[in-house]
N, C-alpha and C. Protein backbone atom coordinates (compact mmCIF):
# COMPACT_ATOMS: atom_id res chain seq x y z
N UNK A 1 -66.00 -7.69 -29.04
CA UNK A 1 -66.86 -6.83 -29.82
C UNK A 1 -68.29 -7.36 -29.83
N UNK A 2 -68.42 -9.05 -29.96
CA UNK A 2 -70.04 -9.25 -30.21
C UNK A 2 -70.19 -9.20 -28.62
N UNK A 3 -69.52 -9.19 -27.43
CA UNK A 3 -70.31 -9.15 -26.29
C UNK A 3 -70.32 -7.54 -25.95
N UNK A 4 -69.85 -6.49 -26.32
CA UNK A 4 -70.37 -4.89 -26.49
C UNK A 4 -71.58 -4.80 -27.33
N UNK A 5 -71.89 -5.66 -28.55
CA UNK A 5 -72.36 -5.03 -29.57
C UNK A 5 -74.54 -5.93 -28.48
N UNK A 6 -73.89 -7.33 -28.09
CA UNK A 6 -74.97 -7.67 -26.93
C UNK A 6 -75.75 -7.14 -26.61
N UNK A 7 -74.79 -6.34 -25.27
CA UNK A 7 -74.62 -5.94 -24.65
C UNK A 7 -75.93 -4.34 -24.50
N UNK A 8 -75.59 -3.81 -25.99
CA UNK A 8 -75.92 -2.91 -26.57
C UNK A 8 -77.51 -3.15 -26.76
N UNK A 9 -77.56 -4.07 -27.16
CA UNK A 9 -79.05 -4.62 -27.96
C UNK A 9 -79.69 -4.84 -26.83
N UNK A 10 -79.50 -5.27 -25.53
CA UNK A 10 -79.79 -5.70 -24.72
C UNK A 10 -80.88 -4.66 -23.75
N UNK A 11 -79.46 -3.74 -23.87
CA UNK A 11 -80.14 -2.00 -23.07
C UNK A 11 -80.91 -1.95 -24.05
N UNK A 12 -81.28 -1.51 -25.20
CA UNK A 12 -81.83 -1.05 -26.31
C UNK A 12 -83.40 -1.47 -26.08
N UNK A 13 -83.33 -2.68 -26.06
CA UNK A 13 -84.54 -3.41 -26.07
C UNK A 13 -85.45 -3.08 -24.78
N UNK A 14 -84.50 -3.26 -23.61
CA UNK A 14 -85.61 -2.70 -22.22
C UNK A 14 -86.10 -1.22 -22.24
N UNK A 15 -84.98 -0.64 -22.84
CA UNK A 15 -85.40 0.96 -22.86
C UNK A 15 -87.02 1.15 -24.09
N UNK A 16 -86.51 0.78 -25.24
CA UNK A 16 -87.72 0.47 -25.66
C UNK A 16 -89.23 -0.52 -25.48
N UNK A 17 -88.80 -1.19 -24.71
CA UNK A 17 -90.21 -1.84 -23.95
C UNK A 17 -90.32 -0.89 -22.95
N UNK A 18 -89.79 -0.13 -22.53
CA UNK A 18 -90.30 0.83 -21.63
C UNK A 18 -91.09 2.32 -22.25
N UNK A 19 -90.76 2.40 -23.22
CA UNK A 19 -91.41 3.62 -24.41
C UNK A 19 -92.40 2.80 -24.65
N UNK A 20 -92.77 1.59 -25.35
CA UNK A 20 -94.09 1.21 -25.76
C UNK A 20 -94.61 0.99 -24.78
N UNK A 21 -94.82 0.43 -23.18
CA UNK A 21 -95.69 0.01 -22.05
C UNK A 21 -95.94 1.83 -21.67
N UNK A 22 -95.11 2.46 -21.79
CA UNK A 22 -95.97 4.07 -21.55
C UNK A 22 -96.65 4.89 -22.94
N UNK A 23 -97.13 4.45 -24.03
CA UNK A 23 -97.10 4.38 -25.12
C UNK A 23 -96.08 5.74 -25.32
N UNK A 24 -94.83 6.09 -25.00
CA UNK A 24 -94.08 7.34 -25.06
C UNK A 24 -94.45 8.65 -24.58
N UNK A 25 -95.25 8.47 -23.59
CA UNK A 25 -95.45 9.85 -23.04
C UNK A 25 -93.80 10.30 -21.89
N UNK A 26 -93.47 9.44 -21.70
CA UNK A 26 -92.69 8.97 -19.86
C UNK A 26 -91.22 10.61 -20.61
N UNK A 27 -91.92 11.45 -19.61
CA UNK A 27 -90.62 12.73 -19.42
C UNK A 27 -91.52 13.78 -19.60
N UNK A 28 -90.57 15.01 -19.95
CA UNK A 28 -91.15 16.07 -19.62
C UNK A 28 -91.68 16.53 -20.76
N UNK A 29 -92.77 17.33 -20.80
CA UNK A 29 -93.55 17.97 -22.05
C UNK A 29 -94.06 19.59 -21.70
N UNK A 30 -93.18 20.22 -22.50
CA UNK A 30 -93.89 22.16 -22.24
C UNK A 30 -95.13 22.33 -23.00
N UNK A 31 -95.65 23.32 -22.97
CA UNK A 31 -96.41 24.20 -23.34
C UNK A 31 -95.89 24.80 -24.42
N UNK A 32 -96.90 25.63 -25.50
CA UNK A 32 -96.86 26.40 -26.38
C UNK A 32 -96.76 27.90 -24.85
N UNK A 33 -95.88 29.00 -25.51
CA UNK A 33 -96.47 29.94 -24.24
C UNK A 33 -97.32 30.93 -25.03
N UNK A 34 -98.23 31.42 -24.09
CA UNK A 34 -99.59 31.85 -24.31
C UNK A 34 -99.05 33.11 -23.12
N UNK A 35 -99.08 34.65 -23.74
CA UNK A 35 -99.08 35.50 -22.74
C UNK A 35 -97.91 35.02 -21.64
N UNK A 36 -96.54 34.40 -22.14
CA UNK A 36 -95.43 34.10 -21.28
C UNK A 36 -95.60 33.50 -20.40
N UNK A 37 -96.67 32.55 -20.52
CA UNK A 37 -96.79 31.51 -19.34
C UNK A 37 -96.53 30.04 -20.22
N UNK A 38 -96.15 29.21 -19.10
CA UNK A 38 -96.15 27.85 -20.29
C UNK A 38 -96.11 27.01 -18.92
N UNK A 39 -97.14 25.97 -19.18
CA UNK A 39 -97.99 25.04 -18.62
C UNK A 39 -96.51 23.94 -18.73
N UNK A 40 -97.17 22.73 -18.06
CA UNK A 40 -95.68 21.68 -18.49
C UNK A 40 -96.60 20.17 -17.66
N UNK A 41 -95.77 18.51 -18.44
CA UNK A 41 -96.51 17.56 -17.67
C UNK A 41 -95.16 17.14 -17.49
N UNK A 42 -94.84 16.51 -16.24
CA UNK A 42 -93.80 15.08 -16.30
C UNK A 42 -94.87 14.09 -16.28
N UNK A 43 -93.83 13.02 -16.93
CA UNK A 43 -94.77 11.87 -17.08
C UNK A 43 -93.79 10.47 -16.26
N UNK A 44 -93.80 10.13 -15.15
CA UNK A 44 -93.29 9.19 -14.58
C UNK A 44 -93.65 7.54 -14.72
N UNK A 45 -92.75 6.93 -14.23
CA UNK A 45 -93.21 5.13 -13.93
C UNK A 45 -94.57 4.99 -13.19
N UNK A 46 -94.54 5.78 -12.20
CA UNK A 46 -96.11 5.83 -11.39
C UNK A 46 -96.61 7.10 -11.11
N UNK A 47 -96.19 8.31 -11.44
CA UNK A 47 -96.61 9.21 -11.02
C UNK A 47 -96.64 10.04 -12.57
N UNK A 48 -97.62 11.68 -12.13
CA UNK A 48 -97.97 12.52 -13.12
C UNK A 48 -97.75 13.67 -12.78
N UNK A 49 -96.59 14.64 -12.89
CA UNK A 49 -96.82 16.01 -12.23
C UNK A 49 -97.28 17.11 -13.19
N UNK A 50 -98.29 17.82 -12.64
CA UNK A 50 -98.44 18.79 -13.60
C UNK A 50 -98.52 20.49 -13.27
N UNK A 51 -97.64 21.54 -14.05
CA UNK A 51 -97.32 22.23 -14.06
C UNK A 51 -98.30 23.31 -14.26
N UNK A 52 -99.10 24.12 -13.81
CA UNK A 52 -100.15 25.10 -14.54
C UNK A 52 -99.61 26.48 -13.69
N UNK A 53 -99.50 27.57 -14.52
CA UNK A 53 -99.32 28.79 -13.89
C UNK A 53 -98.86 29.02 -12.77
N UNK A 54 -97.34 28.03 -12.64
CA UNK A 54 -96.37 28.34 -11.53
C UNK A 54 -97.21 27.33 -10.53
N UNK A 55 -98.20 27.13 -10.34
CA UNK A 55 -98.44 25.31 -9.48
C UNK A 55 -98.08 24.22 -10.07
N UNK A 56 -97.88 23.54 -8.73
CA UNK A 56 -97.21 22.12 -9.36
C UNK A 56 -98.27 21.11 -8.91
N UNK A 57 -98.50 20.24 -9.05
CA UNK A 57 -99.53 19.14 -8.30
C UNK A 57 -99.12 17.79 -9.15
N UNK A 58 -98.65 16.68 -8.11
CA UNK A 58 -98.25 15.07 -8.85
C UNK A 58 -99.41 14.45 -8.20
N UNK A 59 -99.58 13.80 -9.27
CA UNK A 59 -100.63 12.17 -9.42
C UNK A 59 -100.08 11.52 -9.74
N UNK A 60 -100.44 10.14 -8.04
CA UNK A 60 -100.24 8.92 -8.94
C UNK A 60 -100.81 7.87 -9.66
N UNK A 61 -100.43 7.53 -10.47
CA UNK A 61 -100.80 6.34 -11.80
C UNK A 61 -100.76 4.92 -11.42
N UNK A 62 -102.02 4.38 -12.26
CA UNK A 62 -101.32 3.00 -12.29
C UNK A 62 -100.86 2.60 -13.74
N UNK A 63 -100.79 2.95 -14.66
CA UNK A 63 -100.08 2.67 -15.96
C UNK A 63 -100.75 3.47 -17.59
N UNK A 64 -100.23 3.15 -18.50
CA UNK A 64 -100.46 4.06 -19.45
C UNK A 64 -101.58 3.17 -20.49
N UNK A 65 -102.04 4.07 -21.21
CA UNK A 65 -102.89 2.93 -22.26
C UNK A 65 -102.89 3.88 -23.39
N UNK A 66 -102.63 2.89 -24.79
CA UNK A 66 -102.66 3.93 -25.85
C UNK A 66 -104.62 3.21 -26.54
N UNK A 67 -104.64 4.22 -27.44
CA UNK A 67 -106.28 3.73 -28.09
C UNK A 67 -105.83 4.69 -29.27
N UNK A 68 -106.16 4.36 -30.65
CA UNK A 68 -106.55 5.03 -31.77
C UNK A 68 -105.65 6.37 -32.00
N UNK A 69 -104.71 6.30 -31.58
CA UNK A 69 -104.21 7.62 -31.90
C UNK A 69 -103.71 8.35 -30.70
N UNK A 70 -104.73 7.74 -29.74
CA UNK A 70 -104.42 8.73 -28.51
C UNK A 70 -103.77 7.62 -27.26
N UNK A 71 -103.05 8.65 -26.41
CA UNK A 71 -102.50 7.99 -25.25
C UNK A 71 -103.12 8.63 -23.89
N UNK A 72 -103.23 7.48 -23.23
CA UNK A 72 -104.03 7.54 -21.72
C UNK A 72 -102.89 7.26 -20.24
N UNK A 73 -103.35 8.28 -19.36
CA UNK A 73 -103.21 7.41 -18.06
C UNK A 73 -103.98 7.42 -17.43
N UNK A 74 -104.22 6.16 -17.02
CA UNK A 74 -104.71 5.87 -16.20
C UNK A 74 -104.59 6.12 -14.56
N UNK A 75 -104.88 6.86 -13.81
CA UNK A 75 -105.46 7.83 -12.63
C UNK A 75 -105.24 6.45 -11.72
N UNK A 76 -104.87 6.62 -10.63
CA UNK A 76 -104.58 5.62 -9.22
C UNK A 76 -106.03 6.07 -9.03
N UNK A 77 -106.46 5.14 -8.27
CA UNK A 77 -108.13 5.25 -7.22
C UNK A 77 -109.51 4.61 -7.62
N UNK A 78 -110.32 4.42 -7.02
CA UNK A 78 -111.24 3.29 -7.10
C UNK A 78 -112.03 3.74 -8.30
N UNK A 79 -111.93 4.53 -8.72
CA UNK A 79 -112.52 5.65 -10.41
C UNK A 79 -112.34 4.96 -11.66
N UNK A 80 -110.49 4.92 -11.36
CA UNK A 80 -109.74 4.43 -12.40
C UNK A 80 -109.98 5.59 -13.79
N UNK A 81 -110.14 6.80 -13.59
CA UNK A 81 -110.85 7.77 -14.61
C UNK A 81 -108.75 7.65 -15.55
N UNK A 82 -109.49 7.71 -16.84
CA UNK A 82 -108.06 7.94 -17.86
C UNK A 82 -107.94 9.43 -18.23
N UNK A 83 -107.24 9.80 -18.17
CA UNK A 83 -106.80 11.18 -18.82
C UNK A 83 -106.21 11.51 -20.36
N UNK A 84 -106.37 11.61 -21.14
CA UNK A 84 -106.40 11.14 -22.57
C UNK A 84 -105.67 12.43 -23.14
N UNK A 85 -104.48 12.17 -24.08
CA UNK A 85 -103.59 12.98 -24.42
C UNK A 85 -103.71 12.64 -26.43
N UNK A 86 -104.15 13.60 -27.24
CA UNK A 86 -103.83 13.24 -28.56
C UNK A 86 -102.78 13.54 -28.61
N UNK A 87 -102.32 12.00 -29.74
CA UNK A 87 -100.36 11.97 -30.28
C UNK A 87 -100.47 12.47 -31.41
N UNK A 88 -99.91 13.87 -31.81
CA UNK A 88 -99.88 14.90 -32.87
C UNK A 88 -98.38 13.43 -33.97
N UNK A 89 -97.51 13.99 -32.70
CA UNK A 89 -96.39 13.19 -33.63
C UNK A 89 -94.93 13.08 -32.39
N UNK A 90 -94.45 12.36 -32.63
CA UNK A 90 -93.63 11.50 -31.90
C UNK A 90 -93.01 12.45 -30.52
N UNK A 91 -92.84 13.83 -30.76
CA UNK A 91 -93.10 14.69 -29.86
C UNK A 91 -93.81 15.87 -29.03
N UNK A 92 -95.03 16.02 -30.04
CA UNK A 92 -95.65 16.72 -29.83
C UNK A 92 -97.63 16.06 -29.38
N UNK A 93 -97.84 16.40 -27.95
CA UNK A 93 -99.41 15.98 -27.65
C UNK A 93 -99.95 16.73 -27.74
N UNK A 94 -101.17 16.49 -27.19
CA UNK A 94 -102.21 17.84 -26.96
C UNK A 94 -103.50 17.39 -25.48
N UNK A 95 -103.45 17.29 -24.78
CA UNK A 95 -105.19 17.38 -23.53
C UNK A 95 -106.49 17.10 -24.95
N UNK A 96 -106.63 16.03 -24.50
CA UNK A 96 -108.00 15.77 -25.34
C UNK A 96 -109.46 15.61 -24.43
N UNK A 97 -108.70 15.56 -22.96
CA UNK A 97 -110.07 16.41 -22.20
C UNK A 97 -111.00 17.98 -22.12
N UNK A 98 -110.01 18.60 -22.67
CA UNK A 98 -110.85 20.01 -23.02
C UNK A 98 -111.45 20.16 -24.27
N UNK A 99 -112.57 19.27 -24.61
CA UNK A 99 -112.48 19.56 -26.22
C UNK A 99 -111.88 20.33 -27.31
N UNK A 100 -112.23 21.63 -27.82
CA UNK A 100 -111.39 22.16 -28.57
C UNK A 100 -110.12 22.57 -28.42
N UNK A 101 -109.36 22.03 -27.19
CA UNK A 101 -108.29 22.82 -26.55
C UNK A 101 -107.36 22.50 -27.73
N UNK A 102 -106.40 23.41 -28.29
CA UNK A 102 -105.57 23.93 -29.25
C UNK A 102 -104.01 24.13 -28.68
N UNK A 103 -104.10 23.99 -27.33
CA UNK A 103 -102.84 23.80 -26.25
C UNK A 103 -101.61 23.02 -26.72
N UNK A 104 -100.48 22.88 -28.10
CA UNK A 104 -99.46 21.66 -27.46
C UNK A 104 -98.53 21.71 -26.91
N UNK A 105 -98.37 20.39 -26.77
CA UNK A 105 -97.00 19.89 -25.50
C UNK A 105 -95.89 19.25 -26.41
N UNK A 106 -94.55 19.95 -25.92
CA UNK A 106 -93.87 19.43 -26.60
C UNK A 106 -92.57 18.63 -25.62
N UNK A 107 -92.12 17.58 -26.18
CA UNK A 107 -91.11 16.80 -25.39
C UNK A 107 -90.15 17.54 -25.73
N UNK A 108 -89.30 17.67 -24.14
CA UNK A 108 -88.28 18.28 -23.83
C UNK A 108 -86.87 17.81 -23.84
N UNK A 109 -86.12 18.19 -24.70
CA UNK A 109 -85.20 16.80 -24.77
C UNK A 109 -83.88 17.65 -24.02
């Protein structure tokens, strides 16, 4: 039993160092739908695919960064430009590159 219960703690712990090093973006996130369309992000180990009006297009990453509230990735390429997502609440973001954008994303479970 204490080498199950280990065992347990063990997975537990990598899975969650893997939620905080992406500050929890890592999976899929929909759209609110707007006129029956709904936008969508995956959020991968190195990559970013994103969903807009039936296109798909993946970017790859070199890792995540959280700041003040908000969570970033950071963009592969000599730029290094971050893409900045406000954390509403444990499943719900929002694009904090469009200023007023009112758009959220919700994790897809």
């Amino acid at each position: 039993m204490k080498k199950l219960l280990a065992i347990v703690l063990l997975f537990s712990t990598f899975g969650l160092a893997g939620c905080f090093e992406s500050g929890g973006l890592v999976g899929k996130w929909e759209s609110d739908k707007i006129m029956g369309m709904q936008n969508a992000y995956e959020f991968k180990a190195d990559s970013m695919v994103v969903r807009v009006m039936g296109s798909e297009q993946e970017f790859l990453i070199d890792g995540y960064v959280s700041e003040k509230g908000r969570l970033g990735v950071v963009m592969r390429g000599d730029s290094k430009i971050t893409v900045w997502f406000d954390s509403i609440d444990n499943d719900t973001i929002r694009p904090s590159a469009f200023g007023n954008n009112q758009l959220n994303y919700h994790r897809v479970k």
